[in-house]
N, C-alpha and C. Protein backbone atom coordinates (compact mmCIF):
# COMPACT_ATOMS: atom_id res chain seq x y z
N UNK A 1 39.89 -23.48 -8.18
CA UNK A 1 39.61 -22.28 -8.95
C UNK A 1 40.33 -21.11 -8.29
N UNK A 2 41.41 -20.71 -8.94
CA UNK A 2 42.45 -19.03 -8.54
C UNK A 2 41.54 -17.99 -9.43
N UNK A 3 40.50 -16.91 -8.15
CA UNK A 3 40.44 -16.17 -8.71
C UNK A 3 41.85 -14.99 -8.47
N UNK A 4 42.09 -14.26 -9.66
CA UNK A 4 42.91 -12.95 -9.45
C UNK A 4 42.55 -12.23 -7.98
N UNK A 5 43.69 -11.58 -7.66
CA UNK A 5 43.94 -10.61 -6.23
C UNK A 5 42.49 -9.89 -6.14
N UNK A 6 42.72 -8.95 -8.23
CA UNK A 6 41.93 -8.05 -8.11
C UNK A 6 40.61 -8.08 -9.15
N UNK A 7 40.55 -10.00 -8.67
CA UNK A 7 38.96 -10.01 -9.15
C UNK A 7 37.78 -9.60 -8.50
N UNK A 8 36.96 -9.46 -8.74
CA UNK A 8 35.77 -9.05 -8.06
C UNK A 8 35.34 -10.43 -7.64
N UNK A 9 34.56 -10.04 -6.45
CA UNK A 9 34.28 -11.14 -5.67
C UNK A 9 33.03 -12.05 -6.03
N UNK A 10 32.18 -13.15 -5.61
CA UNK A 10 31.08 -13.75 -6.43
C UNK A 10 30.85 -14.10 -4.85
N UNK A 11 29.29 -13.29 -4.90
CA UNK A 11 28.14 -13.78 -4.52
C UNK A 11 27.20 -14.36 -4.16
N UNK A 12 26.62 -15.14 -3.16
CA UNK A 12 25.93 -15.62 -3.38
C UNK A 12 24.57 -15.56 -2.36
N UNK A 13 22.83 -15.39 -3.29
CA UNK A 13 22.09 -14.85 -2.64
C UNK A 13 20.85 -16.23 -2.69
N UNK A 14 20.63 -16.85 -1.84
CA UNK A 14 19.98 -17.86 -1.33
C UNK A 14 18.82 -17.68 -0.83
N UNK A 15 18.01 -18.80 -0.33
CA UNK A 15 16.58 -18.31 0.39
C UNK A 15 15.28 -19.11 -0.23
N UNK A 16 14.64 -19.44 0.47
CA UNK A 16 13.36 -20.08 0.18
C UNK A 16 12.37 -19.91 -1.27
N UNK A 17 12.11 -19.94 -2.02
CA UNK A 17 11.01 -19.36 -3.19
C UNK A 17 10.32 -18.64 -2.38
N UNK A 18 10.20 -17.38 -3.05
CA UNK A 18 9.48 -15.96 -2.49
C UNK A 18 9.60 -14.91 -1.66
N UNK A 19 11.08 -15.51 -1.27
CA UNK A 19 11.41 -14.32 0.09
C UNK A 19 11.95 -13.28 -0.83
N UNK A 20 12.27 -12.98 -1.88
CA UNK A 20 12.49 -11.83 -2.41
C UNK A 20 14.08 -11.96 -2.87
N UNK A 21 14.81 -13.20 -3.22
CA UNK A 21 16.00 -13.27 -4.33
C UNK A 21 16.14 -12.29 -5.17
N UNK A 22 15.00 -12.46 -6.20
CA UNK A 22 15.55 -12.08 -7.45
C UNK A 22 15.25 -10.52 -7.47
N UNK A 23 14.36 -9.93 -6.94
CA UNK A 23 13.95 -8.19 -6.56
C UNK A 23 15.55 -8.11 -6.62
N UNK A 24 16.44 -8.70 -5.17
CA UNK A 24 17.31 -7.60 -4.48
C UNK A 24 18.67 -8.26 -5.63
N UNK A 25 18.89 -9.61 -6.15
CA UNK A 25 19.48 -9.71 -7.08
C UNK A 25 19.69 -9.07 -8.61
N UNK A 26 18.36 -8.43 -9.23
CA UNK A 26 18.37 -7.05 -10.06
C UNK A 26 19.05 -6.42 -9.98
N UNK A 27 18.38 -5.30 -8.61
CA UNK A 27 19.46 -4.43 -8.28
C UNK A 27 20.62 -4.42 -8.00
N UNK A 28 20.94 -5.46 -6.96
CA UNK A 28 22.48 -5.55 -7.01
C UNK A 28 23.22 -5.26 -8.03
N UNK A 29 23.02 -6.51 -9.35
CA UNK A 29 23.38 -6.52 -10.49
C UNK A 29 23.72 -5.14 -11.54
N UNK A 30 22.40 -4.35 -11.83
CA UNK A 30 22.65 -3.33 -11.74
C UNK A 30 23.29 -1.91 -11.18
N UNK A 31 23.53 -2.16 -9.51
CA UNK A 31 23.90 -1.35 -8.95
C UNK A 31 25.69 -1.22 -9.16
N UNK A 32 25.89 -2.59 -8.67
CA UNK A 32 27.26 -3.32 -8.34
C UNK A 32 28.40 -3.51 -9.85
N UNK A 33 27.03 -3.41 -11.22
CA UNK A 33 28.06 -4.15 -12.08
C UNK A 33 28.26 -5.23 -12.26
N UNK A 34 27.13 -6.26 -11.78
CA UNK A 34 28.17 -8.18 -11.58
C UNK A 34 27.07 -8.89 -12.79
N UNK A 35 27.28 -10.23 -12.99
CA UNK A 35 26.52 -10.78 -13.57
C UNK A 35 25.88 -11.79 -12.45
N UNK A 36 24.09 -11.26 -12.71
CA UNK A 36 23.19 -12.29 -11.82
C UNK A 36 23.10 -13.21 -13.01
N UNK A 37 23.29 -14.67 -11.92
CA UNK A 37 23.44 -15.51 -12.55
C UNK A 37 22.07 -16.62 -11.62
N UNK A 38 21.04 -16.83 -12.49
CA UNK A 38 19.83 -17.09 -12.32
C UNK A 38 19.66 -18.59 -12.60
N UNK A 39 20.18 -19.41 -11.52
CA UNK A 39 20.65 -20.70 -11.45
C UNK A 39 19.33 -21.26 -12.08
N UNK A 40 18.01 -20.92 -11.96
CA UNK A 40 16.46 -21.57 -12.30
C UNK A 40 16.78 -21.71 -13.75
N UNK A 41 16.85 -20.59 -14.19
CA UNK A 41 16.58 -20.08 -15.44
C UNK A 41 17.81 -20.59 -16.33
N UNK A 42 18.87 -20.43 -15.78
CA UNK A 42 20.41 -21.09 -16.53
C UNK A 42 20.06 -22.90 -16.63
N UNK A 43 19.43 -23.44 -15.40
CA UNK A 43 19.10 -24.94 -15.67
C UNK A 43 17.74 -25.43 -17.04
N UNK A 44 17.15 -24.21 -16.78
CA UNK A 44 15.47 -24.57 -17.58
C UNK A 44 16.21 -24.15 -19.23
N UNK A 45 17.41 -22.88 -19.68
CA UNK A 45 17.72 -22.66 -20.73
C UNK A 45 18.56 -23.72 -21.33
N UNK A 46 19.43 -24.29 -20.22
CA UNK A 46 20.40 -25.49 -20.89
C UNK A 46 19.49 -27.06 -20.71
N UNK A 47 18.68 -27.22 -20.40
CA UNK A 47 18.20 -28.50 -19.99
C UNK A 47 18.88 -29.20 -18.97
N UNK A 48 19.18 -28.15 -17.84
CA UNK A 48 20.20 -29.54 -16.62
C UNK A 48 18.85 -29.93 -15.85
N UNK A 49 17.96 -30.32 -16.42
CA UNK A 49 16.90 -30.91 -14.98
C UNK A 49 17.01 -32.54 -15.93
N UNK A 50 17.21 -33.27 -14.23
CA UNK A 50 17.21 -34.80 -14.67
C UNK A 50 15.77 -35.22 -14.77
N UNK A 51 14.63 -34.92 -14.22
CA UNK A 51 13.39 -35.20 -13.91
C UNK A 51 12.28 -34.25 -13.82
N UNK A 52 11.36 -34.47 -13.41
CA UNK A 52 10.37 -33.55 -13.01
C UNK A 52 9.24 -34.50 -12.23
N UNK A 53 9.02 -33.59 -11.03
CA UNK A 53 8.46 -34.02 -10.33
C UNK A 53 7.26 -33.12 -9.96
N UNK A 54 6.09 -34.24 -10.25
CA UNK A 54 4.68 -33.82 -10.67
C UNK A 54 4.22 -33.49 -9.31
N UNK A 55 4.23 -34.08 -8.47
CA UNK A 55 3.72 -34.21 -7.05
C UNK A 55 4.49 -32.48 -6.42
N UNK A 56 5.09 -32.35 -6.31
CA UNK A 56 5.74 -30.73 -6.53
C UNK A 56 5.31 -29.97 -6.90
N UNK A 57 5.77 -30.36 -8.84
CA UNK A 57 5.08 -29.20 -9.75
C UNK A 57 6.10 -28.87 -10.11
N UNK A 58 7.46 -29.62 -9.74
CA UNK A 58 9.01 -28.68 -10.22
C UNK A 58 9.78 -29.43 -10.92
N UNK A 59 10.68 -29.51 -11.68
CA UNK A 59 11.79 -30.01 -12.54
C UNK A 59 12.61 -30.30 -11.18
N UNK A 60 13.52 -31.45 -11.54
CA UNK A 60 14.31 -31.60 -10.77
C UNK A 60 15.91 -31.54 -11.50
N UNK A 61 16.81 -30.54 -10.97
CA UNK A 61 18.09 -30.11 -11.67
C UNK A 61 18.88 -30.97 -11.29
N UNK A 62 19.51 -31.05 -12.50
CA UNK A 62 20.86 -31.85 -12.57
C UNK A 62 22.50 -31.04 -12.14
N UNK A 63 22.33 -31.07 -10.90
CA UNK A 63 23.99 -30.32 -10.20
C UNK A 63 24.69 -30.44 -10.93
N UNK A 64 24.99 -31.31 -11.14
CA UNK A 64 26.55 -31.73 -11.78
C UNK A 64 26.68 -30.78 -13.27
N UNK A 65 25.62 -31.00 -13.82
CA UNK A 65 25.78 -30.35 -15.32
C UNK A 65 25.91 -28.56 -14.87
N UNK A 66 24.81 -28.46 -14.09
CA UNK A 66 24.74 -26.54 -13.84
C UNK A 66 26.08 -26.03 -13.07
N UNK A 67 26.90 -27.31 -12.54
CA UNK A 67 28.12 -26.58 -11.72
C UNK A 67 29.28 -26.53 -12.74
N UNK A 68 29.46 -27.84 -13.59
CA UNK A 68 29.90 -27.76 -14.85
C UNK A 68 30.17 -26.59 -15.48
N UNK A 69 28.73 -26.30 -15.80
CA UNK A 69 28.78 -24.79 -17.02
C UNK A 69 29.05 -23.63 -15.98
N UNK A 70 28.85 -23.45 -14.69
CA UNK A 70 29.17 -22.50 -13.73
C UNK A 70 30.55 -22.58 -13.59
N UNK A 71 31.31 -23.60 -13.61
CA UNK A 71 32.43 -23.36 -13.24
C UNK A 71 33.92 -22.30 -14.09
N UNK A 72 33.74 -22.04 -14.79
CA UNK A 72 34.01 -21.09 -15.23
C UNK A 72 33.98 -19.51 -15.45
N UNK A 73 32.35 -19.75 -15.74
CA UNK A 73 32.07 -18.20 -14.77
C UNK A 73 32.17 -17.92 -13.85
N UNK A 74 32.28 -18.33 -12.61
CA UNK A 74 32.71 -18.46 -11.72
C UNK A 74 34.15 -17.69 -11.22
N UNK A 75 34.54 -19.06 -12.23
CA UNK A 75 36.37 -18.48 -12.09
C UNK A 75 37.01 -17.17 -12.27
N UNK A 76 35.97 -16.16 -12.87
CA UNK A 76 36.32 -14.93 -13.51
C UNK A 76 35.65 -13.95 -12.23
N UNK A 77 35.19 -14.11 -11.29
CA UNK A 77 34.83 -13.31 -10.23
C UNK A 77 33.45 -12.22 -11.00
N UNK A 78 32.97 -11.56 -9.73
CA UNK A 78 32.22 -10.38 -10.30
C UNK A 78 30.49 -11.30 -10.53
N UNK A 79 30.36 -12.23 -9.98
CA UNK A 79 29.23 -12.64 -9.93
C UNK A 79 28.00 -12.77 -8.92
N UNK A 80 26.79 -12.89 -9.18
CA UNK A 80 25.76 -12.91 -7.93
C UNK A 80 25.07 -13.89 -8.47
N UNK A 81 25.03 -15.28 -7.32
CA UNK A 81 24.58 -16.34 -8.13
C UNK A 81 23.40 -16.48 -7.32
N UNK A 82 22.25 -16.84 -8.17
CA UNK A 82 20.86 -16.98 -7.18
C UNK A 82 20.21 -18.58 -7.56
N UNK A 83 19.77 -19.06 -6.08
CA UNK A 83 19.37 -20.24 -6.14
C UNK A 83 18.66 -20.22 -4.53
N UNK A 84 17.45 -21.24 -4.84
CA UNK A 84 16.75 -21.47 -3.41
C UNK A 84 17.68 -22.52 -2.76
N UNK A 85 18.62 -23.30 -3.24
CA UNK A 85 19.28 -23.75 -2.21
C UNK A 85 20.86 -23.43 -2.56
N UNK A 86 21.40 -24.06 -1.65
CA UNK A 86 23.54 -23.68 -1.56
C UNK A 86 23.99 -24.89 -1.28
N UNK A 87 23.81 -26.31 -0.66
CA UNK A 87 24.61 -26.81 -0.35
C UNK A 87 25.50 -27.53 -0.82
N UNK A 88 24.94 -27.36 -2.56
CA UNK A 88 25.94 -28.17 -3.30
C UNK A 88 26.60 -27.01 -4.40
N UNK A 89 26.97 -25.68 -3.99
CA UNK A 89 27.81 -25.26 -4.39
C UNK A 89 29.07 -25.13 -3.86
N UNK A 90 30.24 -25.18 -3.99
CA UNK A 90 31.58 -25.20 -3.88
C UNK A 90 31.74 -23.93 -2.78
N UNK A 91 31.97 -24.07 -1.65
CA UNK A 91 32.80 -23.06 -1.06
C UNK A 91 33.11 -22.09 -1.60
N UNK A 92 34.72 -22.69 -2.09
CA UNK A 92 35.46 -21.79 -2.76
C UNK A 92 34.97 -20.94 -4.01
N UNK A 93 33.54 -20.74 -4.52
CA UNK A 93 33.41 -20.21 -5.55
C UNK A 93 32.41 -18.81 -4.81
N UNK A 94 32.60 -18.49 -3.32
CA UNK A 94 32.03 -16.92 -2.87
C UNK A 94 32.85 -16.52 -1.76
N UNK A 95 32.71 -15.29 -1.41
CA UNK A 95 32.95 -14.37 -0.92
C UNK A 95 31.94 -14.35 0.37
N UNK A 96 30.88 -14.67 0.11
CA UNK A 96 29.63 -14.18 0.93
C UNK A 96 28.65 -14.84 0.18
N UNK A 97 27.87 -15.55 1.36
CA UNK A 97 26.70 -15.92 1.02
C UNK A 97 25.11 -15.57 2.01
N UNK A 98 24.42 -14.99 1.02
CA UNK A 98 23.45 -13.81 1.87
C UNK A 98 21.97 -14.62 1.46
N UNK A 99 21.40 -15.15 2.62
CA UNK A 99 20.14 -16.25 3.11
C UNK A 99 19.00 -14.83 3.27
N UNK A 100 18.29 -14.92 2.35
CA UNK A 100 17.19 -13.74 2.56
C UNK A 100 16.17 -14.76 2.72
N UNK A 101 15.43 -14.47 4.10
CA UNK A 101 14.13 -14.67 4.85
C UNK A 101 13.23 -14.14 4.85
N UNK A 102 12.10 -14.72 5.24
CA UNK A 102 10.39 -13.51 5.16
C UNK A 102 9.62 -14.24 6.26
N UNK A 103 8.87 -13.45 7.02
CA UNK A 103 8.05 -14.06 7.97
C UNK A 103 6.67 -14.83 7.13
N UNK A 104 6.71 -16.48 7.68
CA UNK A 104 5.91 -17.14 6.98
C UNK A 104 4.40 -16.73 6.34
N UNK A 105 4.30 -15.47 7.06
CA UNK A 105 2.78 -15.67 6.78
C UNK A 105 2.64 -14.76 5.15
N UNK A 106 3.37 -13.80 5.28
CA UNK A 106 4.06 -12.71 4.22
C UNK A 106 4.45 -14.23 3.30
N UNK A 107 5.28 -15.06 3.21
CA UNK A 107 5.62 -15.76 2.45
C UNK A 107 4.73 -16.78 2.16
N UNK A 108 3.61 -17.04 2.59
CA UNK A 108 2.18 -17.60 2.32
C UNK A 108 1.55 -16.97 1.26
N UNK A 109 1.51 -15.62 1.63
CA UNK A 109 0.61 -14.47 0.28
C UNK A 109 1.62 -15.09 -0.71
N UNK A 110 2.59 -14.76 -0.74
CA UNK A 110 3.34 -14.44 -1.89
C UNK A 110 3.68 -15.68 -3.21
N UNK A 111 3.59 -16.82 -2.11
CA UNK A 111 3.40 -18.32 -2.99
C UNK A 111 1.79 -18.81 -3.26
N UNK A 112 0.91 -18.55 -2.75
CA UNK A 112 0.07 -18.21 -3.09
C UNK A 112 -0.76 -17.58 -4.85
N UNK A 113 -0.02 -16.38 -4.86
CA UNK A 113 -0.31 -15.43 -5.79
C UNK A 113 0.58 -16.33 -7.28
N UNK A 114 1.81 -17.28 -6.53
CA UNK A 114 2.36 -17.74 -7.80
C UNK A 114 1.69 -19.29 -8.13
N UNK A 115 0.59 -19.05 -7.58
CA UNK A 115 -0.46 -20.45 -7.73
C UNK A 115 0.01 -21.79 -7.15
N UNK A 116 1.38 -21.47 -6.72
CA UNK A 116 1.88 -23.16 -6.15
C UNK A 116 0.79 -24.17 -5.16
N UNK A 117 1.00 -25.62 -5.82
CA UNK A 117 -0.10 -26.47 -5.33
C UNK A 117 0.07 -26.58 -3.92
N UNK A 118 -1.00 -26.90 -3.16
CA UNK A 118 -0.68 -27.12 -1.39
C UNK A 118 0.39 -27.90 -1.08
N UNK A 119 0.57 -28.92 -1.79
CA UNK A 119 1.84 -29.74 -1.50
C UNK A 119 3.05 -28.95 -1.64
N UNK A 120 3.52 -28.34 -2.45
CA UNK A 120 4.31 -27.24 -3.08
C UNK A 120 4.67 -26.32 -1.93
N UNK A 121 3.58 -25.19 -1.78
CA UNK A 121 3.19 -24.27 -0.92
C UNK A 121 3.21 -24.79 0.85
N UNK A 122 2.91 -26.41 1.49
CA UNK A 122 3.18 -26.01 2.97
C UNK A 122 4.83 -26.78 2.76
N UNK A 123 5.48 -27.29 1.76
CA UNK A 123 6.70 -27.72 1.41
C UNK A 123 7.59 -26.23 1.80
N UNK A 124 6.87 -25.49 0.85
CA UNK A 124 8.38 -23.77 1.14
C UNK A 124 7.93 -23.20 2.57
N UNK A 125 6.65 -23.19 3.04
CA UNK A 125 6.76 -22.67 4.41
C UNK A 125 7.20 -23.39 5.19
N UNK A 126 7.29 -24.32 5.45
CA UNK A 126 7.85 -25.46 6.61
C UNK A 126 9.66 -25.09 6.57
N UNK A 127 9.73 -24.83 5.04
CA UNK A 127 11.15 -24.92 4.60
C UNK A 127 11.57 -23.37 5.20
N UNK A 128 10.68 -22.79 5.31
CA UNK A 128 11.20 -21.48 5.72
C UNK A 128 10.89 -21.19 7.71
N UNK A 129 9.83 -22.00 7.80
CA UNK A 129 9.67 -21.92 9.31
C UNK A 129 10.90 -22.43 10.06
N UNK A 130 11.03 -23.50 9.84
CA UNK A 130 12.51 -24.30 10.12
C UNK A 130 13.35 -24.05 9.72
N UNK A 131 13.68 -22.42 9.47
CA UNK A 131 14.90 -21.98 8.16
C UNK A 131 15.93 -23.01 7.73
N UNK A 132 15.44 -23.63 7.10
CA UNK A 132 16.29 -24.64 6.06
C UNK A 132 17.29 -24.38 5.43
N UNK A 133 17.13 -23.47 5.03
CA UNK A 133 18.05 -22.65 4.13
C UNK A 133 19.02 -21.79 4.58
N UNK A 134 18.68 -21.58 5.80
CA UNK A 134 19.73 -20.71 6.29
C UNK A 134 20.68 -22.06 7.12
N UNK A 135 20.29 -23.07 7.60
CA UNK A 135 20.96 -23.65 8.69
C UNK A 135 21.72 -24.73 7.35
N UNK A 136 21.51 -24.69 6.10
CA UNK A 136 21.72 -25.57 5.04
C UNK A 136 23.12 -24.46 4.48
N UNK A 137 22.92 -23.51 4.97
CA UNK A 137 24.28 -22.05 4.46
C UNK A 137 25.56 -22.56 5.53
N UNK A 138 24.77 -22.77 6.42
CA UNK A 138 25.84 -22.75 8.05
C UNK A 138 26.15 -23.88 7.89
N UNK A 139 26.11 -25.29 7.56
CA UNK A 139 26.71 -26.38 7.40
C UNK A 139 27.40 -26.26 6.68
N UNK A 140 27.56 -25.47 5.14
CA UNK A 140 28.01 -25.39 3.96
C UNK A 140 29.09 -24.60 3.72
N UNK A 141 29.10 -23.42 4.55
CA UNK A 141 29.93 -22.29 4.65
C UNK A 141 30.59 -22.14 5.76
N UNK A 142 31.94 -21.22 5.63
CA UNK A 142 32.34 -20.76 6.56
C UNK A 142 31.57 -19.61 7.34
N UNK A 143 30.87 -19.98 8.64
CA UNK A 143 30.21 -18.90 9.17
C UNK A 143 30.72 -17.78 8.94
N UNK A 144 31.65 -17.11 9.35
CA UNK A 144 31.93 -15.20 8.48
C UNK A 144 31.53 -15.21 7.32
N UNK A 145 31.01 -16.22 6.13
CA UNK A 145 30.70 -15.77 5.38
C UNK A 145 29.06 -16.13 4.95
N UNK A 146 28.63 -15.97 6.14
CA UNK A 146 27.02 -16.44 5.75
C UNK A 146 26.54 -15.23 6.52
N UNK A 147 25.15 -14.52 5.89
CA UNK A 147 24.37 -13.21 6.38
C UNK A 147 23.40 -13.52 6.10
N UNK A 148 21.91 -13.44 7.40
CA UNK A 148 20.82 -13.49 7.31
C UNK A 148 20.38 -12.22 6.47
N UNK A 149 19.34 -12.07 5.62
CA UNK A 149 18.77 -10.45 5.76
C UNK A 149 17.08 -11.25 6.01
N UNK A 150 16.20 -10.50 6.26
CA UNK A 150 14.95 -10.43 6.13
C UNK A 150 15.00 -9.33 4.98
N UNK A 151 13.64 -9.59 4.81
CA UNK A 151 12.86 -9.14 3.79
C UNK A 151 10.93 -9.46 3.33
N UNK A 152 10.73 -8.72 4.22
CA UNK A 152 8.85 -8.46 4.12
C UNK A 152 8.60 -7.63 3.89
N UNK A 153 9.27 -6.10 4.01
CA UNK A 153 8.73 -4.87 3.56
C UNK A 153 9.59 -4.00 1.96
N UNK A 154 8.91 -3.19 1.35
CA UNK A 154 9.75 -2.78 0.70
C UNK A 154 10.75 -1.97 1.00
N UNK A 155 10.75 -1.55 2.52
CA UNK A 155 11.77 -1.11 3.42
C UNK A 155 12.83 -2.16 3.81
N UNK A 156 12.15 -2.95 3.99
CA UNK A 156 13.29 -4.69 4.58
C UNK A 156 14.02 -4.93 2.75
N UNK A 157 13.11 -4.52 1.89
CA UNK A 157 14.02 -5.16 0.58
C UNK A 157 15.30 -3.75 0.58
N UNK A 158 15.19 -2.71 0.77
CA UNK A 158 15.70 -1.50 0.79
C UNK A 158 16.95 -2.21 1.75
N UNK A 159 16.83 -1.81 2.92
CA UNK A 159 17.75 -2.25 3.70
C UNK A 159 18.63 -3.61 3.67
N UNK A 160 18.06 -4.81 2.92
CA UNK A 160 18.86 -5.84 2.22
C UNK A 160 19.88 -5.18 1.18
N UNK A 161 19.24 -4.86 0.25
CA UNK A 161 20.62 -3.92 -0.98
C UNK A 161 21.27 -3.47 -0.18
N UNK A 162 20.94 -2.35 0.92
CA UNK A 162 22.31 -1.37 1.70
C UNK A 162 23.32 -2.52 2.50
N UNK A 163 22.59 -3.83 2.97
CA UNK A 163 23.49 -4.65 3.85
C UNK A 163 24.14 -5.46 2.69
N UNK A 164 24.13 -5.56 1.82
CA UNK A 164 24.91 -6.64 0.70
C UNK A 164 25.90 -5.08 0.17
N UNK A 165 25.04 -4.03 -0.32
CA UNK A 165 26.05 -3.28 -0.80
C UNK A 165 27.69 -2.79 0.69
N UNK A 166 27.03 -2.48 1.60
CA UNK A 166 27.94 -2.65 2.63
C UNK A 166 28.99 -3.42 3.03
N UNK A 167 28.46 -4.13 2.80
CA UNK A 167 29.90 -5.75 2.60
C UNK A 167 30.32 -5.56 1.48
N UNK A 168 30.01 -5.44 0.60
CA UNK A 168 31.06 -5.11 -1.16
C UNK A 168 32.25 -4.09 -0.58
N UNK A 169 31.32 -2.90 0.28
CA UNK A 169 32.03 -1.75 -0.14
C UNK A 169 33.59 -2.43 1.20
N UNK A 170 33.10 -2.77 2.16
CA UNK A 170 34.25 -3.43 3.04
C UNK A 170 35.21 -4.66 2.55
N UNK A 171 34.43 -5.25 1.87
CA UNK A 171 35.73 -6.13 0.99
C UNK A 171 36.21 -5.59 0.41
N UNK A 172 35.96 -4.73 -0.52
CA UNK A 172 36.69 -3.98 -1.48
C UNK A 172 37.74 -3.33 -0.70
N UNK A 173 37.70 -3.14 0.61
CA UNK A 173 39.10 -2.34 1.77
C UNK A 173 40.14 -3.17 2.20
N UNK A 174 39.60 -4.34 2.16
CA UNK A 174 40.97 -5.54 2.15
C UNK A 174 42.24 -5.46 1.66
């Protein structure tokens, strides 16, 4: 995939269920101009889940089909793609990929409140105690292009937008 010199770059914002994706993916979107591209919601609208798994509580997505229909948008730059995991997206389709974290106990309330079953619920904290997701970025990516942020306060979500908008504004100096 050749994006243009002076395409805009694509995104990508990762992280456990509940650490706060889709809050700082909004704004971005809005702030930046890009299209959030809401990998959950793009699989549940096209039907890419091969299964569903009851013991969970979750659909299970079909990669191949969601990278399929991604791959094109993609190709056109200017995107922020959100998903709890990365390792089976393509390298070459970001710029930056930004692993937003929450201290487990903050991320307990918060899955909690979205009713997830215990199996479900000590599944994303374990996944987040053992940052999974971040050490699942670092296998996947070229380290310069992987960034922790936290995010527990509405100050920590504040300061995530300024550290993603900060890197836009420095790529854009290239």
């Amino acid at each position: 995939m050749e994006q243009s010199p002076d395409a805009e770059p694509n995104i990508l914002i990762t992280g456990t269920p509940g650490v706060g994706k889709s809050y700082l993916c909004e704004r971005l979107a809005e702030q930046l101009k890009f299209k959030w591209l809401d990998c959950s919601k793009i699989a549940k609208d096209n039907d890419f889940v091969e299964e569903y798994d009851a013991e969970y509580d979750c659909p299970i997505l079909d990669e191949d089909k969601l990278l399929d229909h991604l791959e094109p948008i993609m190709a056109k730059g200017g995107n922020i793609l959100e998903y709890h995991g990365c390792d089976f997206f393509p390298e070459r389709w970001f710029e930056a990929v930004f692993v937003v974290t929450c201290p487990n106990t903050t991320l307990f309330d918060r899955l909690k409140v979205r009713q997830y079953n215990e199996k479900k619920l000590k599944s994303n904290i374990e996944c987040e105690i053992f940052a999974t997701i971040l050490e699942e970025a670092y296998d996947s990516y070229k380290e310069d292009k992987v960034f922790k942020l936290c995010n527990e306060t509405k100050a920590d979500a504040d300061n995530c937008l300024k550290t993603v908008k900060n890197w836009y504004r420095m790529y854009k100096r290239k």
